[in-house]
PDB file of N, CA and C in Angstrom:
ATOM      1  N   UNK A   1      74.855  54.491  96.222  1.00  0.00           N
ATOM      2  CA  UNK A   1      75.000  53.134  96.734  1.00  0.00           C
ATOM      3  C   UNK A   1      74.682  53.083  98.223  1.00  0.00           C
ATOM      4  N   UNK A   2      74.819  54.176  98.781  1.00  0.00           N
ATOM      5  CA  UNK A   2      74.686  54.344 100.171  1.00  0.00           C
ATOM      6  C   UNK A   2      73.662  54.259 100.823  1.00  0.00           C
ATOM      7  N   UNK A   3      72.680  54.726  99.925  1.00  0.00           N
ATOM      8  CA  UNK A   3      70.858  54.858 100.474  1.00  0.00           C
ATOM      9  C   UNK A   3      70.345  53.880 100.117  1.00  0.00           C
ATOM     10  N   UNK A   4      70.879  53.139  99.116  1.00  0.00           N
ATOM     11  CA  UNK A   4      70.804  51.930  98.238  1.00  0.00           C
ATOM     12  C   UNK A   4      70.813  50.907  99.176  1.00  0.00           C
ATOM     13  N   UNK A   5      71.704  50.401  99.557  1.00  0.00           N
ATOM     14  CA  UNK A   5      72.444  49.516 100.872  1.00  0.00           C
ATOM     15  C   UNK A   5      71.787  49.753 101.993  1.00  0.00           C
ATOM     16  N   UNK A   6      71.451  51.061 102.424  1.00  0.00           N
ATOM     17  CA  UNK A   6      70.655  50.950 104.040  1.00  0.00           C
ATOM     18  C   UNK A   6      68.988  50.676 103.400  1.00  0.00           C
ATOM     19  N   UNK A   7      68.722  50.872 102.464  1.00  0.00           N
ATOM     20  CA  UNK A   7      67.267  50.583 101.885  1.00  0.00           C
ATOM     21  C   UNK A   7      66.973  49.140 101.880  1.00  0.00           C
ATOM     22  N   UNK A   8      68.203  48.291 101.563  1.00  0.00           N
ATOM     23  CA  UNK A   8      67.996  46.558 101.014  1.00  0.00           C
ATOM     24  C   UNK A   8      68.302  46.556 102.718  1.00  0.00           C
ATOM     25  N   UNK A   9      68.869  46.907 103.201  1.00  0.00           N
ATOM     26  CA  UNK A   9      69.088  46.424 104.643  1.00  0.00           C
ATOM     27  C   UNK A   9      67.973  46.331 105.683  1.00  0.00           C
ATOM     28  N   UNK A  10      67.138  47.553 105.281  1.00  0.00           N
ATOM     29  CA  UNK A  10      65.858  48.014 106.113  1.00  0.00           C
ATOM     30  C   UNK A  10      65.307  46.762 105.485  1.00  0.00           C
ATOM     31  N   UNK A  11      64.906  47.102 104.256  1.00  0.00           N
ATOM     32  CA  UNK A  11      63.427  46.120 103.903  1.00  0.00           C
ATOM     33  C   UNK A  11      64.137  44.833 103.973  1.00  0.00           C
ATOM     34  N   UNK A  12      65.433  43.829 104.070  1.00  0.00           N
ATOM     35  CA  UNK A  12      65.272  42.394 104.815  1.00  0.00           C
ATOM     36  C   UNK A  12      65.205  42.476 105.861  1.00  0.00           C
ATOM     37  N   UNK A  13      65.776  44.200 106.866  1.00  0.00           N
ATOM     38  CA  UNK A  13      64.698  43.111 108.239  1.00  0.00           C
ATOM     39  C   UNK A  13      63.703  43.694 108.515  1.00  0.00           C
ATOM     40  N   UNK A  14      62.638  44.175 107.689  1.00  0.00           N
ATOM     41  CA  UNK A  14      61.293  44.435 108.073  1.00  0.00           C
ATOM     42  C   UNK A  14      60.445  43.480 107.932  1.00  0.00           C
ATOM     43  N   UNK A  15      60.579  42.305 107.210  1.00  0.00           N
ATOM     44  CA  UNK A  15      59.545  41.339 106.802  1.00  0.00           C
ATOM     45  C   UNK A  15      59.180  40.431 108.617  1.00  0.00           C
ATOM     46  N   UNK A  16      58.145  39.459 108.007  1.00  0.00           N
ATOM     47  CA  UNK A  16      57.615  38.796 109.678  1.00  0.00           C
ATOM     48  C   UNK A  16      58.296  37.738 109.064  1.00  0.00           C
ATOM     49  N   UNK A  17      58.148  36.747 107.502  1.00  0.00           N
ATOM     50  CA  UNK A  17      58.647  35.514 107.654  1.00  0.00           C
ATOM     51  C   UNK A  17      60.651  35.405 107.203  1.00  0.00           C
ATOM     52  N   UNK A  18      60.782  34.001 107.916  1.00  0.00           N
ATOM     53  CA  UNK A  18      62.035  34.003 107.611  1.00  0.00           C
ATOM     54  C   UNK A  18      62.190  33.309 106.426  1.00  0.00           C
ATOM     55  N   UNK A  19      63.690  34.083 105.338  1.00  0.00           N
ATOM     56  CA  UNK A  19      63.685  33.468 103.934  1.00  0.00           C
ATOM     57  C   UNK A  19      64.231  32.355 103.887  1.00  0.00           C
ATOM     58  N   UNK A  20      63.744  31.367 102.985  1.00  0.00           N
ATOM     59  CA  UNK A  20      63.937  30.251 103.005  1.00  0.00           C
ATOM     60  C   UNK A  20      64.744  29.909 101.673  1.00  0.00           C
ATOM     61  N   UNK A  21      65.682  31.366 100.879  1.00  0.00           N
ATOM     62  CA  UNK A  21      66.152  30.799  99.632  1.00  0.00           C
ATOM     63  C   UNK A  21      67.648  31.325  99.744  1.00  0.00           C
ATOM     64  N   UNK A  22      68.304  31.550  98.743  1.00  0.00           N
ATOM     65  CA  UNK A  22      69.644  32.165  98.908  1.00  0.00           C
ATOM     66  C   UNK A  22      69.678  33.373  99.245  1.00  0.00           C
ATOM     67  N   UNK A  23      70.828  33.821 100.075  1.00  0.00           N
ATOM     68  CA  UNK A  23      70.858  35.255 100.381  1.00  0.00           C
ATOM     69  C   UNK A  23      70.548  36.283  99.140  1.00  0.00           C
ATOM     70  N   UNK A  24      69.411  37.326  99.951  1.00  0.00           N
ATOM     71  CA  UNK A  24      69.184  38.259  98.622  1.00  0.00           C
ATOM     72  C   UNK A  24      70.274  39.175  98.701  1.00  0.00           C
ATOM     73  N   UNK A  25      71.291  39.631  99.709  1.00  0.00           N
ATOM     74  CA  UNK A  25      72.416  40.358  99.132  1.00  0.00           C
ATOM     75  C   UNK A  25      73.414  40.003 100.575  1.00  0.00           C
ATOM     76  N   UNK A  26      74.672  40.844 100.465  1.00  0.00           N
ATOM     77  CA  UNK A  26      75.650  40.001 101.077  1.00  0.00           C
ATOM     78  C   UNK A  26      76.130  41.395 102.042  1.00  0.00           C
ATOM     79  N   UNK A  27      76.461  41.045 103.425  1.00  0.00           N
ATOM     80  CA  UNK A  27      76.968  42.521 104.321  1.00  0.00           C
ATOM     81  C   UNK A  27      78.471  42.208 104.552  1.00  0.00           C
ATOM     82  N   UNK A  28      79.095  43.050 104.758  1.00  0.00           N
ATOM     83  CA  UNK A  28      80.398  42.863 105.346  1.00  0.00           C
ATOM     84  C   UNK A  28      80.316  43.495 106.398  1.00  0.00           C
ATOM     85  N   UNK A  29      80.899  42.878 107.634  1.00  0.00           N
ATOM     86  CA  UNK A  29      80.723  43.543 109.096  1.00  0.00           C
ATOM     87  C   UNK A  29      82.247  43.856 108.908  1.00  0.00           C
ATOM     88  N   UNK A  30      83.032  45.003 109.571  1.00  0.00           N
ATOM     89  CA  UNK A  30      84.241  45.359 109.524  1.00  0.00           C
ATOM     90  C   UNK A  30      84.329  45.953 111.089  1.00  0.00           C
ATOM     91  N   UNK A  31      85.376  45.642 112.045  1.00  0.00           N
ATOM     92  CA  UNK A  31      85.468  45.554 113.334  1.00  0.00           C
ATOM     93  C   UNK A  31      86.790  45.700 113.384  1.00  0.00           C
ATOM     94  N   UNK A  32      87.623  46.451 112.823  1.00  0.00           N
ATOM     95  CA  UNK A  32      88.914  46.549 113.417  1.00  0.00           C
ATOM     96  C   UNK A  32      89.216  47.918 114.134  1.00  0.00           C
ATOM     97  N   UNK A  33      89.834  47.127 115.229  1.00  0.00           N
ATOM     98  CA  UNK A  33      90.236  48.190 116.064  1.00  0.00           C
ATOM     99  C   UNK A  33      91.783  48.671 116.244  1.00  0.00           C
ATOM    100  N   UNK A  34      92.021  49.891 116.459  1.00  0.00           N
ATOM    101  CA  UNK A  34      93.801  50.501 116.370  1.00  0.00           C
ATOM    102  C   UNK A  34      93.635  50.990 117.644  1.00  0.00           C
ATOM    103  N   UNK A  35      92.501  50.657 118.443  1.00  0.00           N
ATOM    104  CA  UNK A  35      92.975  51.765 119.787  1.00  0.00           C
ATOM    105  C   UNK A  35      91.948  50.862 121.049  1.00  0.00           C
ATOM    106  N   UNK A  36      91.148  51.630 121.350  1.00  0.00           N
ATOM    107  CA  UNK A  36      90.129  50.831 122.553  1.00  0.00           C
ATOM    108  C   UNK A  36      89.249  49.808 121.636  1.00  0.00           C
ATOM    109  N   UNK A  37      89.099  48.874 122.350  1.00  0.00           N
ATOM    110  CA  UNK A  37      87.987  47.538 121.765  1.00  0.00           C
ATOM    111  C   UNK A  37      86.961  47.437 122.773  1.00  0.00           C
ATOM    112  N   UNK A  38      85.897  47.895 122.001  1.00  0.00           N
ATOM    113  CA  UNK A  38      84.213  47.861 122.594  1.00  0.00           C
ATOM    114  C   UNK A  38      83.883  46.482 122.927  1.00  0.00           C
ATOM    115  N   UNK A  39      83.832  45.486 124.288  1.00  0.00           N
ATOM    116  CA  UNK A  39      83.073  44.228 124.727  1.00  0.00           C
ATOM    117  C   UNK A  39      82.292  43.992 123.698  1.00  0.00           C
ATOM    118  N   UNK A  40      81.612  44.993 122.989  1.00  0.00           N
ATOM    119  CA  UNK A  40      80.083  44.601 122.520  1.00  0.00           C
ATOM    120  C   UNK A  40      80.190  44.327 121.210  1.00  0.00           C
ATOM    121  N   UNK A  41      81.570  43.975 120.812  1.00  0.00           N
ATOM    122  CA  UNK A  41      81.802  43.919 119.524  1.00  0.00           C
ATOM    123  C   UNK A  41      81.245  42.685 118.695  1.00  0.00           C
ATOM    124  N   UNK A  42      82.209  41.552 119.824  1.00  0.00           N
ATOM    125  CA  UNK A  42      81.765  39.769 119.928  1.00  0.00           C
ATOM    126  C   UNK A  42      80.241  39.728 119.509  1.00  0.00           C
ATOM    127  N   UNK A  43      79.149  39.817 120.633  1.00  0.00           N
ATOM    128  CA  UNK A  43      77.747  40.276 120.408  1.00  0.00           C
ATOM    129  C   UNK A  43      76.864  40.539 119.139  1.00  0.00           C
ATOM    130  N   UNK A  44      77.882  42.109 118.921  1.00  0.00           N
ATOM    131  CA  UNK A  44      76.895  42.742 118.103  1.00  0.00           C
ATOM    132  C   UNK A  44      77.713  42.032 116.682  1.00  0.00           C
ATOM    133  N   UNK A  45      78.508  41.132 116.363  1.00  0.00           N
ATOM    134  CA  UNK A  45      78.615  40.003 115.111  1.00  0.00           C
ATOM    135  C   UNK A  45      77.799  39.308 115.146  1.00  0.00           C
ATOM    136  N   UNK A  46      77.316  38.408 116.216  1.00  0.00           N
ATOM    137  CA  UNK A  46      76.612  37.675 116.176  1.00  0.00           C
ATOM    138  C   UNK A  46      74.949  37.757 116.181  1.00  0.00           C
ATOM    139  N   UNK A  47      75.026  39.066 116.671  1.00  0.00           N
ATOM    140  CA  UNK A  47      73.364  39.594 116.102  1.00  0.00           C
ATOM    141  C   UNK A  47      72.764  39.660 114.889  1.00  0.00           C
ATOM    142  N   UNK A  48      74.222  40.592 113.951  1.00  0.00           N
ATOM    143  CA  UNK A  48      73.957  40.284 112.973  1.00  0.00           C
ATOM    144  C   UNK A  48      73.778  39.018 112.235  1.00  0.00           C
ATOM    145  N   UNK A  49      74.647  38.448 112.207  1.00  0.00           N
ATOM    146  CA  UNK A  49      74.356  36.974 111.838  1.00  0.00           C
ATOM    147  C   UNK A  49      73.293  36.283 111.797  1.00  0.00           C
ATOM    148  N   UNK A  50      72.635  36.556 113.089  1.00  0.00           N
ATOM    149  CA  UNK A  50      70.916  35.877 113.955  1.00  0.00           C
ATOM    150  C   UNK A  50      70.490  36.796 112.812  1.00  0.00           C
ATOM    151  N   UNK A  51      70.293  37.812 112.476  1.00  0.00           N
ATOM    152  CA  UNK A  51      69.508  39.054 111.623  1.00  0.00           C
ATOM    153  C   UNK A  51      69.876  38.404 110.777  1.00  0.00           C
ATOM    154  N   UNK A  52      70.654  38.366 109.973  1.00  0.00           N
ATOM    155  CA  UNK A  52      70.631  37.757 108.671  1.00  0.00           C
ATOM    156  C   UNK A  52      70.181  36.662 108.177  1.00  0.00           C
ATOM    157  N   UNK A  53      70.495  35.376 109.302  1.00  0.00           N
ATOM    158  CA  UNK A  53      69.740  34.135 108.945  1.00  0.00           C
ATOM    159  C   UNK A  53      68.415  34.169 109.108  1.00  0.00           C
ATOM    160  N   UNK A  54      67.842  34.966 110.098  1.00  0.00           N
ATOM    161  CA  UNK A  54      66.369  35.169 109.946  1.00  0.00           C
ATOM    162  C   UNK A  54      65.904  36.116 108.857  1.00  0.00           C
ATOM    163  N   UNK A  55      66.793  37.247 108.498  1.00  0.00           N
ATOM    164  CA  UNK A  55      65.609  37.933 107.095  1.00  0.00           C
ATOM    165  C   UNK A  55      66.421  37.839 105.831  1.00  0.00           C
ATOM    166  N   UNK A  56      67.290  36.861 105.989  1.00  0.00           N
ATOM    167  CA  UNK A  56      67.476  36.217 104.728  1.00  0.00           C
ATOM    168  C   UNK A  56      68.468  36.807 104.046  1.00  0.00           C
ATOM    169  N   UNK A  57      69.936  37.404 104.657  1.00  0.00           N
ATOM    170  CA  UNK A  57      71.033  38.488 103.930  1.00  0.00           C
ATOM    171  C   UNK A  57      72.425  37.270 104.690  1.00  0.00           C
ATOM    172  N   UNK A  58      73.561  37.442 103.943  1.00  0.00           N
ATOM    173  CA  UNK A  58      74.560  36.742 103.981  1.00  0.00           C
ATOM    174  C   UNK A  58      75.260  37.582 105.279  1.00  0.00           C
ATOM    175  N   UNK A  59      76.004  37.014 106.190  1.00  0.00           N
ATOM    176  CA  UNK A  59      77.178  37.923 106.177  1.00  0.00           C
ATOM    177  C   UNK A  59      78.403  37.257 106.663  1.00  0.00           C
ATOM    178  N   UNK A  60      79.144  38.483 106.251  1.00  0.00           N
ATOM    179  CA  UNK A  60      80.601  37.795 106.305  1.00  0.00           C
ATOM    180  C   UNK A  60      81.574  39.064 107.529  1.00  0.00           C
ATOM    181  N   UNK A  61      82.107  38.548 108.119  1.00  0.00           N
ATOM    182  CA  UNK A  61      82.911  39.319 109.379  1.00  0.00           C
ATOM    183  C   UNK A  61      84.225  39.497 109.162  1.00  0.00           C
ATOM    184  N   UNK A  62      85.000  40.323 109.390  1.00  0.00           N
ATOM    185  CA  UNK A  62      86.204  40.672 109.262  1.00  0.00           C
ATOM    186  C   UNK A  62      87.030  41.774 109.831  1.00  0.00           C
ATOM    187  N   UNK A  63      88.401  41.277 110.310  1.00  0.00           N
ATOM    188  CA  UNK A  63      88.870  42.517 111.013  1.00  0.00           C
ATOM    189  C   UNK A  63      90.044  42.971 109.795  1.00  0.00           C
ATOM    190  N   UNK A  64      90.239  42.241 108.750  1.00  0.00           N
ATOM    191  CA  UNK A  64      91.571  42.701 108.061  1.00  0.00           C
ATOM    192  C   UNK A  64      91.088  43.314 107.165  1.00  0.00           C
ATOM    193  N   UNK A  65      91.972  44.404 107.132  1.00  0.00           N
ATOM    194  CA  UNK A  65      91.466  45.772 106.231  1.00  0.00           C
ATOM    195  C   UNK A  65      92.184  45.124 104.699  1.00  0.00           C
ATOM    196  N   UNK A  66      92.469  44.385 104.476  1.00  0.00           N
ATOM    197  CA  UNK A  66      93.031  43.747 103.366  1.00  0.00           C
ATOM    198  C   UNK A  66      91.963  43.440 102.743  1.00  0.00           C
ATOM    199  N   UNK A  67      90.553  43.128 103.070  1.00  0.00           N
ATOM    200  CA  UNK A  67      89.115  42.981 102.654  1.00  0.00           C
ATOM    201  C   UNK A  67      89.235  44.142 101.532  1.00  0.00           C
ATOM    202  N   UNK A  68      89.468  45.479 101.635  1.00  0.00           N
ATOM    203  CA  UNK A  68      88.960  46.379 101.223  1.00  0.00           C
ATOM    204  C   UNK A  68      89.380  46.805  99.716  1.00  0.00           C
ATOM    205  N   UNK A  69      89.016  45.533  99.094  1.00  0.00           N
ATOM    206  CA  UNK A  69      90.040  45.797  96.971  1.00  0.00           C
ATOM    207  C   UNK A  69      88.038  46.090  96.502  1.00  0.00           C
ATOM    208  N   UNK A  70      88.462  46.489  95.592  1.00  0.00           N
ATOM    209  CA  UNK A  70      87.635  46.600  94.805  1.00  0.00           C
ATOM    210  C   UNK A  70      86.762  45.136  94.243  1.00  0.00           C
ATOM    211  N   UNK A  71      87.082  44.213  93.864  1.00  0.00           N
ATOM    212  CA  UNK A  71      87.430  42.853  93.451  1.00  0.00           C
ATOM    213  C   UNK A  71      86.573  42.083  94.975  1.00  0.00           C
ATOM    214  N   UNK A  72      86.951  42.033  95.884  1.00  0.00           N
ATOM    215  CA  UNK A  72      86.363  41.898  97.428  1.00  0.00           C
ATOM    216  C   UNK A  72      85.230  42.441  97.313  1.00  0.00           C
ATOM    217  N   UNK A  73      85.083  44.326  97.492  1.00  0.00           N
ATOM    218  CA  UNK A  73      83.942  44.946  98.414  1.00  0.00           C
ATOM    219  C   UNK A  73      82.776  44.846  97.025  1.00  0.00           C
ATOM    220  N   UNK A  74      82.998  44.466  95.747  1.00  0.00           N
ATOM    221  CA  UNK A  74      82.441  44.044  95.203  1.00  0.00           C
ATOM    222  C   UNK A  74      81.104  43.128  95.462  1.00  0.00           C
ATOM    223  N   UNK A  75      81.651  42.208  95.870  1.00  0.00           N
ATOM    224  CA  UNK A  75      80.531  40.942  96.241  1.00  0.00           C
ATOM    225  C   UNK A  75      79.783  41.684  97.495  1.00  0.00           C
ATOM    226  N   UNK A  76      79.561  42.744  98.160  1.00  0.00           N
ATOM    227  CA  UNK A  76      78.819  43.299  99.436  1.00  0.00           C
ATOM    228  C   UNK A  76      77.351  44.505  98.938  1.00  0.00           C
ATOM    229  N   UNK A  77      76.644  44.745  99.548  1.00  0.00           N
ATOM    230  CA  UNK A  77      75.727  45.556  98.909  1.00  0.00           C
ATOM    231  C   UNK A  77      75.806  46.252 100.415  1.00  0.00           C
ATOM    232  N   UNK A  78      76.177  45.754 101.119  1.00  0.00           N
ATOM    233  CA  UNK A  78      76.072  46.964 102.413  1.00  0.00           C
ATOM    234  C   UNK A  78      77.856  46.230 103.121  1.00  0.00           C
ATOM    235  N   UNK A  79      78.459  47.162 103.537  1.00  0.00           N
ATOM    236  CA  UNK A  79      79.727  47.277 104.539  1.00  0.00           C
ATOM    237  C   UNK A  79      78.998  47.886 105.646  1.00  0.00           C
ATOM    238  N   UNK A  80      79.095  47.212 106.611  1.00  0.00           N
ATOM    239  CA  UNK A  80      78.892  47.807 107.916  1.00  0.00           C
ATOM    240  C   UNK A  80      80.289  48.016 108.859  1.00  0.00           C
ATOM    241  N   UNK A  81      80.411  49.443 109.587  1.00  0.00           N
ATOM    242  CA  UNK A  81      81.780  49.263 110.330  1.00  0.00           C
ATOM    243  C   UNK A  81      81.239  49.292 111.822  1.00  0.00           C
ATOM    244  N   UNK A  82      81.550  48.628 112.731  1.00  0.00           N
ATOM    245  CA  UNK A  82      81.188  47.932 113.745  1.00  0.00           C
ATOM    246  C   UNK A  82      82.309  48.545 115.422  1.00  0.00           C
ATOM    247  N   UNK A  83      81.930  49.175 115.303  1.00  0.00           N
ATOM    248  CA  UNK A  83      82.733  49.607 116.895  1.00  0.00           C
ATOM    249  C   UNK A  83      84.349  50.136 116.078  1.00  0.00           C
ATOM    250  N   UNK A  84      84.646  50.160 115.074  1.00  0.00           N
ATOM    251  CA  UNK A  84      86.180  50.429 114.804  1.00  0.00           C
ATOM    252  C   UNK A  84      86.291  51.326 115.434  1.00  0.00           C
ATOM    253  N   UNK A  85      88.048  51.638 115.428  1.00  0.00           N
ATOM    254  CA  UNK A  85      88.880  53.084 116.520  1.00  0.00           C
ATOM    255  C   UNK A  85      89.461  53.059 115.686  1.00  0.00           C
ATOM    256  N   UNK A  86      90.347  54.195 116.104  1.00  0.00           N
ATOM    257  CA  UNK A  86      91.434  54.716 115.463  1.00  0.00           C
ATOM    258  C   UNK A  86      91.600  54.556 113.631  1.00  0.00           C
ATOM    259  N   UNK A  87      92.326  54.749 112.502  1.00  0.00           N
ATOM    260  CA  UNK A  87      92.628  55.240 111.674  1.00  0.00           C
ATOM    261  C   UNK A  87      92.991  53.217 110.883  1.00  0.00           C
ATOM    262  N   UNK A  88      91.524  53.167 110.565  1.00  0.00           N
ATOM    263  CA  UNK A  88      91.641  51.181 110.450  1.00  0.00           C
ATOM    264  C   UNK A  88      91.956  51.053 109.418  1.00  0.00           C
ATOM    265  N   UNK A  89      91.995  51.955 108.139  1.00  0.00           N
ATOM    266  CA  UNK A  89      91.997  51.701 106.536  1.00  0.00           C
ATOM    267  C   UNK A  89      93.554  52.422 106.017  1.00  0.00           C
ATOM    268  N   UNK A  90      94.016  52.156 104.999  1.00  0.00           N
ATOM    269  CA  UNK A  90      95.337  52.983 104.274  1.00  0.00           C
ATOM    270  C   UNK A  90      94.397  53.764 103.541  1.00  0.00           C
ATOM    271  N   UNK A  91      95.194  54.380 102.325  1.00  0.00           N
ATOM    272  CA  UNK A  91      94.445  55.035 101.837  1.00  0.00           C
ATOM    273  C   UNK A  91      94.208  54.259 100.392  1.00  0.00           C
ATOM    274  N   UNK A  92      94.543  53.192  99.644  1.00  0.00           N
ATOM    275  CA  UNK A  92      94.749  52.286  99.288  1.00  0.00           C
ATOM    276  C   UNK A  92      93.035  51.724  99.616  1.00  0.00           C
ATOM    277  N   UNK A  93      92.926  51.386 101.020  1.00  0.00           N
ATOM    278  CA  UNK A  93      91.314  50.565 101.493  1.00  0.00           C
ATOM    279  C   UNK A  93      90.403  51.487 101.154  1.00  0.00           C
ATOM    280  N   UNK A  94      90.785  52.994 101.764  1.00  0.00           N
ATOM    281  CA  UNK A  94      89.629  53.962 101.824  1.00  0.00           C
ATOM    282  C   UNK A  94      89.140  54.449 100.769  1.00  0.00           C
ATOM    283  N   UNK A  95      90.280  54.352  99.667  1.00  0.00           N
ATOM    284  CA  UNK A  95      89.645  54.269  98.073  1.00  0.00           C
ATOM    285  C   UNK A  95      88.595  53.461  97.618  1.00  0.00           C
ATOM    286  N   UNK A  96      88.932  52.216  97.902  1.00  0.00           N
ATOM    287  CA  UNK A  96      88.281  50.737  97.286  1.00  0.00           C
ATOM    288  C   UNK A  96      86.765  50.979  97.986  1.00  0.00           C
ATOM    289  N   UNK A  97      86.723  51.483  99.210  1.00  0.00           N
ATOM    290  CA  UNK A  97      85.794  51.514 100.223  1.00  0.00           C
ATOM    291  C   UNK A  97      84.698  52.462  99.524  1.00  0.00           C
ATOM    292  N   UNK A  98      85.279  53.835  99.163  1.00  0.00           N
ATOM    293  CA  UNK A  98      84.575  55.066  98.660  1.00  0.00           C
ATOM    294  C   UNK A  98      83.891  54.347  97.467  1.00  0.00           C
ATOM    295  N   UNK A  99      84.689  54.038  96.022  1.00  0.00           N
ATOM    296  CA  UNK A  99      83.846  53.421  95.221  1.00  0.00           C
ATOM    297  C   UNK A  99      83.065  52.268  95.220  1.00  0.00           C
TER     298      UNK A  99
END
């Protein structure tokens, strides 16, 4: 799923035009922090976002590790983790996360 996800990720943003239909798959940005918080966090959400509405991928942002059920990470074809610190998941998330 892993090579899978950075593969659909590469090829929507390699194209020149922007898509004009429903998202072809969906990212989860995950940004929680337990310790130092990177400035560039704010930013680099909203890049993605600009990236997505231009090559045509959904995304959805989140700092609550409560995201992380099976049932949830379901609907995502790529999780991206975004500047996190410290120890952000139980082991409960880091399960749901792995499969």
């Amino acid at each position: 799923m892993t090579r899978l996800a950075t593969l659909a990720l590469f090829l929507a943003c390699s194209g020149t035009e922007p898509a004009e239909q429903p998202p072809a798959f969906s990212v989860l940005v995950f940004s929680r922090t337990t310790g130092f918080r990177h400035p560039s966090i704010g930013p680099g959400i909203q890049a993605i976002r600009t990236l997505g509405s231009a090559r045509g991928f959904a995304v959805e942002a989140t700092e609550d590790a409560a995201a992380f059920t099976d049932q949830n990470l379901s609907r995502f074809a790529v999780i991206l983790f975004l500047s996190t610190t410290g120890d952000v998941l139980d082991n409960n998330q880091q399960a749901a996360m792995e499969r």
